[in-house]
N, C-alpha and C. Protein backbone atom coordinates (compact mmCIF):
# COMPACT_ATOMS: atom_id res chain seq x y z
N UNK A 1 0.85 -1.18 0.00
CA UNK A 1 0.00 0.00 0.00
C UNK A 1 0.89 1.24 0.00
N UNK A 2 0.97 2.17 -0.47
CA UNK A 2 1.32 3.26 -0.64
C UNK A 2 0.06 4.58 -0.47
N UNK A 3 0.63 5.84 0.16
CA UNK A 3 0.16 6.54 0.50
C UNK A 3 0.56 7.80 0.23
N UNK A 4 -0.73 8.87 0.00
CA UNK A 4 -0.12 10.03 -0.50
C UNK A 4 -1.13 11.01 -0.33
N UNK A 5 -0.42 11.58 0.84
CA UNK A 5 -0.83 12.74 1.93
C UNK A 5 -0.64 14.01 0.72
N UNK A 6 -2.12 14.83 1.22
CA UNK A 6 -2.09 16.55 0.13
C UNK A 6 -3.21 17.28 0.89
N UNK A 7 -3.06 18.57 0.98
CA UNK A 7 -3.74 19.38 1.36
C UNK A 7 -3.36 20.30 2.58
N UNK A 8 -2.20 20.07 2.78
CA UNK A 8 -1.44 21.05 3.64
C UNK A 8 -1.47 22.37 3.25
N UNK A 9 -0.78 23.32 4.19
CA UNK A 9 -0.80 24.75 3.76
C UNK A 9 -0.75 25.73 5.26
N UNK A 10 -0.54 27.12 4.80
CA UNK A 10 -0.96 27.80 5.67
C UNK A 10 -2.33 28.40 5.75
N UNK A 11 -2.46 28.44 7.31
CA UNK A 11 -3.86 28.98 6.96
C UNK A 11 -4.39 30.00 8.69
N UNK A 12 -4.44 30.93 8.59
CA UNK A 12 -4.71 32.10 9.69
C UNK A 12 -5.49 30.98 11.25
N UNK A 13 -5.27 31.41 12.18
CA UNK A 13 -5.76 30.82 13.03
C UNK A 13 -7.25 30.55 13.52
N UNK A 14 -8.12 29.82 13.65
CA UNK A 14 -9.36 29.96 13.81
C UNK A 14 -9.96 29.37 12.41
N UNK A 15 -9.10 29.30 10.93
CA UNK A 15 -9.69 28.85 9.85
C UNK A 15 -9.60 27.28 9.60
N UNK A 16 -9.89 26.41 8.48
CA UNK A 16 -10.17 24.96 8.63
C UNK A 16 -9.00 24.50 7.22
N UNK A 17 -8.77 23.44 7.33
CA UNK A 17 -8.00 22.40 5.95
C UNK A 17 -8.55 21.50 6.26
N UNK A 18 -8.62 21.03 5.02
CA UNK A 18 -8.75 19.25 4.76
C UNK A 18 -7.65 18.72 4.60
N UNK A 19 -7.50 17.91 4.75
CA UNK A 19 -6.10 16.92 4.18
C UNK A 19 -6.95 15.55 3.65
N UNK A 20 -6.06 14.86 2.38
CA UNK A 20 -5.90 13.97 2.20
C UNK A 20 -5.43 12.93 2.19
N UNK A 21 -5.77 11.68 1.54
CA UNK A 21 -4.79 10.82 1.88
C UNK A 21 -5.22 9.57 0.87
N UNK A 22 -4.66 9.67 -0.41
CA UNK A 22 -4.73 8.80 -1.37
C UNK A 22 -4.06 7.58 -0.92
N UNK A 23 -4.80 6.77 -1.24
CA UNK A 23 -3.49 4.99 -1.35
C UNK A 23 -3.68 4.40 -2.68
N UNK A 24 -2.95 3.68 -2.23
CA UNK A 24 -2.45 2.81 -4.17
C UNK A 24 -1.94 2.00 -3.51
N UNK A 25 -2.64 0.83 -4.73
CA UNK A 25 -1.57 -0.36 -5.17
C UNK A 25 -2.59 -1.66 -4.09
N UNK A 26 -3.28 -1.23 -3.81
CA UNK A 26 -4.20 -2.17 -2.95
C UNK A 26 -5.76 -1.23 -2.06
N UNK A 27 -6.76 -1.97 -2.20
CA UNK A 27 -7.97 -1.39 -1.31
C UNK A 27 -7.89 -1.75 -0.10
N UNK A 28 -8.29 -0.07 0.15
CA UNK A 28 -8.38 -0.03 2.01
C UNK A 28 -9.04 -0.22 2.85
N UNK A 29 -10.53 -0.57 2.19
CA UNK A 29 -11.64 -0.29 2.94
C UNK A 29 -12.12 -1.38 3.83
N UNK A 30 -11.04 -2.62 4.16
CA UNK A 30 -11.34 -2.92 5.60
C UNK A 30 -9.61 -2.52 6.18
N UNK A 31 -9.34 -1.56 5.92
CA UNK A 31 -8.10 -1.29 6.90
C UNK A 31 -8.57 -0.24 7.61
N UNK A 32 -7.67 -0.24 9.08
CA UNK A 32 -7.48 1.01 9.43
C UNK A 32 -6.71 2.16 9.03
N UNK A 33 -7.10 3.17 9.22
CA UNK A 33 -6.50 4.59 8.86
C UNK A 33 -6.41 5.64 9.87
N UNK A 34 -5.33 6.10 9.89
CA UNK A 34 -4.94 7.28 10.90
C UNK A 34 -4.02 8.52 10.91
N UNK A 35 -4.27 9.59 11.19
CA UNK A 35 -3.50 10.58 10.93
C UNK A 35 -2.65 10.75 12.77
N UNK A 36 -1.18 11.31 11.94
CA UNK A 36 0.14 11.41 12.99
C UNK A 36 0.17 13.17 12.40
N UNK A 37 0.66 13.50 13.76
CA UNK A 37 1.46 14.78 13.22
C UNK A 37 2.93 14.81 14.03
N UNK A 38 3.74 15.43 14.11
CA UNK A 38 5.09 15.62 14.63
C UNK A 38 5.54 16.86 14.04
N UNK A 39 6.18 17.70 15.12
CA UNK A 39 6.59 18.89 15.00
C UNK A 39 8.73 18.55 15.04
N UNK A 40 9.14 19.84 15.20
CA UNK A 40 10.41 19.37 14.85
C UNK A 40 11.06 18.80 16.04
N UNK A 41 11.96 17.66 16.60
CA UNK A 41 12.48 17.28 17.51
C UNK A 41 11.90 16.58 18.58
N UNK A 42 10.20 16.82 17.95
CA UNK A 42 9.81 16.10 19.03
C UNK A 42 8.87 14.13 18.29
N UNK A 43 8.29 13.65 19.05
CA UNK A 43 7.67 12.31 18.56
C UNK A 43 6.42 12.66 17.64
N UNK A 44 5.97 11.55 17.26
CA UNK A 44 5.37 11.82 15.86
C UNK A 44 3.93 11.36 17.26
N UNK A 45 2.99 12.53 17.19
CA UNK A 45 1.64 11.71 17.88
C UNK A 45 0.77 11.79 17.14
N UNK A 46 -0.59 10.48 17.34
CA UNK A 46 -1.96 9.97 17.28
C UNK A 46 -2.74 11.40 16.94
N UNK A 47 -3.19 11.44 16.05
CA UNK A 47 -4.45 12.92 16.12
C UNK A 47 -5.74 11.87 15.82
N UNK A 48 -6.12 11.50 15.20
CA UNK A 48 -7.26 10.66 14.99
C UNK A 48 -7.30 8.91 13.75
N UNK A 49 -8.38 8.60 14.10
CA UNK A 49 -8.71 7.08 13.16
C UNK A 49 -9.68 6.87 13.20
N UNK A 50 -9.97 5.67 12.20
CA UNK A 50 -10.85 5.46 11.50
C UNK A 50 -10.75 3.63 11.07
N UNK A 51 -11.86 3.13 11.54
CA UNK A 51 -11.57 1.52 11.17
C UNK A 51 -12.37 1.38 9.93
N UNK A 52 -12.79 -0.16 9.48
CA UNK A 52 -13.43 -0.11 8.44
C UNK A 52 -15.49 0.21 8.46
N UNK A 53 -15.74 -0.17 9.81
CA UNK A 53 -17.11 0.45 10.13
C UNK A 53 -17.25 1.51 10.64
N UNK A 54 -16.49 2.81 10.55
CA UNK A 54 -16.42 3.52 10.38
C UNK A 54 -16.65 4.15 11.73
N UNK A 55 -16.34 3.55 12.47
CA UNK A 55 -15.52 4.01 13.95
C UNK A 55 -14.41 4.68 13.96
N UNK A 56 -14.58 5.93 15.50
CA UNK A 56 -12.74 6.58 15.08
C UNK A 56 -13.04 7.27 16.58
N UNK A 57 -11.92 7.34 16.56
CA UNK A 57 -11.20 8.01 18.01
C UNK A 57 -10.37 8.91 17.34
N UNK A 58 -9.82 10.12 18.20
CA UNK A 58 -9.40 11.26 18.69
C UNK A 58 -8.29 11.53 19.51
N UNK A 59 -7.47 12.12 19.46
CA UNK A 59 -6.76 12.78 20.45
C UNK A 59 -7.49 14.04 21.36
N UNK A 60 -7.37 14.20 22.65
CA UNK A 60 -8.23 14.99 23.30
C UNK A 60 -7.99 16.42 22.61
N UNK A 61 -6.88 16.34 22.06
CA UNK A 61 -6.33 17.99 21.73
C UNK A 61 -7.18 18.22 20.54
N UNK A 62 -7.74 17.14 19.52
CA UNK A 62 -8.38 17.81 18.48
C UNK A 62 -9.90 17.66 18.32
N UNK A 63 -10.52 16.72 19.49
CA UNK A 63 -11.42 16.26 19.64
C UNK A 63 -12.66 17.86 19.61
N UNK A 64 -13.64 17.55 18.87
CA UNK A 64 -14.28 18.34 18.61
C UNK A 64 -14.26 19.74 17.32
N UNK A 65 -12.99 19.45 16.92
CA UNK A 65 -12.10 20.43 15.85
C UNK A 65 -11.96 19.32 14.24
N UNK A 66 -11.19 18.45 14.70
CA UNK A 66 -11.16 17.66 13.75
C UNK A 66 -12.07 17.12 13.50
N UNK A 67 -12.08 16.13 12.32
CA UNK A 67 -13.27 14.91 11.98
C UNK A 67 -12.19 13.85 10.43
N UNK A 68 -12.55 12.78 11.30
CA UNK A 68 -12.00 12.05 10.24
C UNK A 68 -12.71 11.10 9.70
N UNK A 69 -12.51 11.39 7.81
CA UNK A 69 -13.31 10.39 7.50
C UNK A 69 -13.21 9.39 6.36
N UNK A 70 -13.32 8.72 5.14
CA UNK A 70 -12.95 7.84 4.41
C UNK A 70 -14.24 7.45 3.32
N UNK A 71 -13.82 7.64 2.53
CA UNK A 71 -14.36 7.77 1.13
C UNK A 71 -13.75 6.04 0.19
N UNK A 72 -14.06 4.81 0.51
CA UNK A 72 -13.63 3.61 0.01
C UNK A 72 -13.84 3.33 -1.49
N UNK A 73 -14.62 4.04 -1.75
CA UNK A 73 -14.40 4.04 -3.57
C UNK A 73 -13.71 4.77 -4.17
N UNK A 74 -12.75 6.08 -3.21
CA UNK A 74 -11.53 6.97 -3.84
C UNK A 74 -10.59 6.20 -3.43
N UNK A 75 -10.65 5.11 -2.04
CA UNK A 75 -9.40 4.63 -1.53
C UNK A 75 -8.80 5.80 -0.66
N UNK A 76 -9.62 6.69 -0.25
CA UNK A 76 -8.88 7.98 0.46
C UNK A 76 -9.27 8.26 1.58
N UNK A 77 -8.91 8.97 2.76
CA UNK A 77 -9.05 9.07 3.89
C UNK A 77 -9.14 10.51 3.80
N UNK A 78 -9.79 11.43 4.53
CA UNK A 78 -9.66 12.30 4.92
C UNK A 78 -9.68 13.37 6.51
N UNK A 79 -9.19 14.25 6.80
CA UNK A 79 -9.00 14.76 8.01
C UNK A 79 -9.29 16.19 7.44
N UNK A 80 -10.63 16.81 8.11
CA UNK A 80 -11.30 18.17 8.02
C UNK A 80 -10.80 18.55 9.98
N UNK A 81 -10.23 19.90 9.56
CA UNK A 81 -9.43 20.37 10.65
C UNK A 81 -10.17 21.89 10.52
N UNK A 82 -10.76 21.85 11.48
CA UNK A 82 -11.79 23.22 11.62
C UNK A 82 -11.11 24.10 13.49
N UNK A 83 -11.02 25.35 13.00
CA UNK A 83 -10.90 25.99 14.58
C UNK A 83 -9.30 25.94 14.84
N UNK A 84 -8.78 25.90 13.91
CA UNK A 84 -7.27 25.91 13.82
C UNK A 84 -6.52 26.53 14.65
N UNK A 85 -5.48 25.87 15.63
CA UNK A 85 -4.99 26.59 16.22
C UNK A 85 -3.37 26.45 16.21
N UNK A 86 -2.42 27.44 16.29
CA UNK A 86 -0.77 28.07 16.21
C UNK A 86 -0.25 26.45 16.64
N UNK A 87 -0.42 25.91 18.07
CA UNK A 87 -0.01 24.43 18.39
C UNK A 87 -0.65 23.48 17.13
N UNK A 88 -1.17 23.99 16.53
CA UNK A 88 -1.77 22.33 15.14
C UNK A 88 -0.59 22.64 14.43
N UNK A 89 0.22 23.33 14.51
CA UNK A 89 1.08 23.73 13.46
C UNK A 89 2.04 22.15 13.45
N UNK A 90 2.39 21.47 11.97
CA UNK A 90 3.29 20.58 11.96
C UNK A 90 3.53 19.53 11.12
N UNK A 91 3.93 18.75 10.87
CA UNK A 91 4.10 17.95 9.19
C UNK A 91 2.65 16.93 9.72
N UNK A 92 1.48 16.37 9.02
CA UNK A 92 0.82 15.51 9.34
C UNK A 92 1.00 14.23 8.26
N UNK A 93 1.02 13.21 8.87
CA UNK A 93 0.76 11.91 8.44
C UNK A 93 0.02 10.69 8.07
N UNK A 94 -0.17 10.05 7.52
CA UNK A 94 -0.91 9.28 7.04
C UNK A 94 -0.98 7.77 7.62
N UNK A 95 -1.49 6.98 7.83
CA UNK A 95 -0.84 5.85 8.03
C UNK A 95 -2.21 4.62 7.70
N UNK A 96 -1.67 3.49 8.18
CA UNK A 96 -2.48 2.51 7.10
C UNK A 96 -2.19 1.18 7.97
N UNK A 97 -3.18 0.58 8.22
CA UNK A 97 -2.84 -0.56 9.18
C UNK A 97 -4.17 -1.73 9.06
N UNK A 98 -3.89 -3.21 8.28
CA UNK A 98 -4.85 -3.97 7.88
C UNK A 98 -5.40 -4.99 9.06
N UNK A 99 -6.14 -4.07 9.75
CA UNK A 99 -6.73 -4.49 10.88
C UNK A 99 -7.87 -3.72 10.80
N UNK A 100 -8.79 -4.29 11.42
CA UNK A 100 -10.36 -3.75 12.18
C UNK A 100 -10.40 -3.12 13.56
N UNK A 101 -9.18 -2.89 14.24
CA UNK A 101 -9.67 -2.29 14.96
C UNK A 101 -9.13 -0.93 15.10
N UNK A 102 -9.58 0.03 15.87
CA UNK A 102 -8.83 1.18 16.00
C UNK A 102 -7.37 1.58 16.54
N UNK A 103 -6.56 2.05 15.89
CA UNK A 103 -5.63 2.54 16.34
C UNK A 103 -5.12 3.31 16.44
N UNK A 104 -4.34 3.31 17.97
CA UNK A 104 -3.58 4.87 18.20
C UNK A 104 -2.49 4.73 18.55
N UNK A 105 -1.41 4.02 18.54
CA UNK A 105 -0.11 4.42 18.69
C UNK A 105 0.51 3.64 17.07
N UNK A 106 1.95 4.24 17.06
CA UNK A 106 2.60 4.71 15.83
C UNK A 106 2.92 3.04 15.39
N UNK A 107 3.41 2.46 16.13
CA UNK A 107 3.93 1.29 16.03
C UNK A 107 2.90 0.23 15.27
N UNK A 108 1.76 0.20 15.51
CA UNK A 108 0.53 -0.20 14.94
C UNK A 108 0.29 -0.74 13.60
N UNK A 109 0.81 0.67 12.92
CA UNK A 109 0.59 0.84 11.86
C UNK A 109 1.45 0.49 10.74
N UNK A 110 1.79 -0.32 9.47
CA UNK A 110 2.34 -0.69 8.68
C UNK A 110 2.68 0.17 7.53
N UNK A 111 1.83 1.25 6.99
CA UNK A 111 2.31 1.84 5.87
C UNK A 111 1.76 3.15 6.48
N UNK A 112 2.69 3.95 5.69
CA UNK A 112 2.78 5.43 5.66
C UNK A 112 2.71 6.49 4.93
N UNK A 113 2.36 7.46 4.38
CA UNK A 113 2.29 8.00 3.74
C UNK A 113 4.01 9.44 4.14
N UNK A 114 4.06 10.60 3.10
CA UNK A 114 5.23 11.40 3.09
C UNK A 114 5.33 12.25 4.32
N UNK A 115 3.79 13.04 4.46
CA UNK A 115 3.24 13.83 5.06
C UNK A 115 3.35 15.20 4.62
N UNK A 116 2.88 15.84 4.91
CA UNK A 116 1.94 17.32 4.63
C UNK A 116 2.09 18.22 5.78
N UNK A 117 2.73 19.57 5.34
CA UNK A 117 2.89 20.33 6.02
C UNK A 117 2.03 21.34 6.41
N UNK A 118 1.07 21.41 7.97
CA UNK A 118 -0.13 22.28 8.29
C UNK A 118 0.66 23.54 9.38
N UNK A 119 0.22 25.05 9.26
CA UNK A 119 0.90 25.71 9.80
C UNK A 119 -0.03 26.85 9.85
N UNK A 120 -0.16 27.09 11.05
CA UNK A 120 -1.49 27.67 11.48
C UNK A 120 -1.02 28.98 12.30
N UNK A 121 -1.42 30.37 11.39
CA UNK A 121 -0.35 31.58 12.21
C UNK A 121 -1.14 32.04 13.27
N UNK A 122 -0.23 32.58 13.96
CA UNK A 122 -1.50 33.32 15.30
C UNK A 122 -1.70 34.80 14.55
């Protein structure tokens, strides 16, 4: 599976992005899917997922801001990031893991996408 994170950018604080998250080379739609972000020097963390019945968990920090969701006939995942704030600022990631259940830590997950740079000014 291959993955390919788009929709990064800057964007004023308080405003929203989508991100994407194309895969190839195999269907996803009983995998799990999850977005990572990591800033510089520090660990790559959990922001949200998505299994194949369309269950998903959150990180408390984006819970209520974010929404993640998955489109199985594009093969794409997506993450709508509304209420943007200066700390969302940071490369986000993709990831891909052929399991049913939800996941949240990094290790989990088997494929990855490049990631996408979100940067949110005050």
């Amino acid at each position: 599976v291959q993955l390919q994170a788009s929709g990064g950018g800057l964007v004023p604080g308080g405003g929203s992005l989508r991100l994407s998250c194309a895969a190839s080379g195999r269907a996803i739609s009983t995998y799990t899917l999850g977005w990572f972000r990591q800033t510089p020097g520090k660990d790559r963390y959990f922001v949200a997922a998505i299994n194949w019945s369309r269950n998903t968990v959150y990180a408390d920090s984006v819970m209520g801001r974010f929404t993640i969701s998955r489109d199985n006939a594009k093969n794409t995942v997506y993450l709508q990031m509304n209420g943007l704030k200066p700390e969302d600022t940071a490369v986000y990631y993709c990831a891909a893991d052929n399991s049913v259940y939800l996941r949240s830590e990094e290790h989990e997950y088997d494929y990855w996408g490049q990631g996408t740079q979100v940067t949110v000014s005050s």
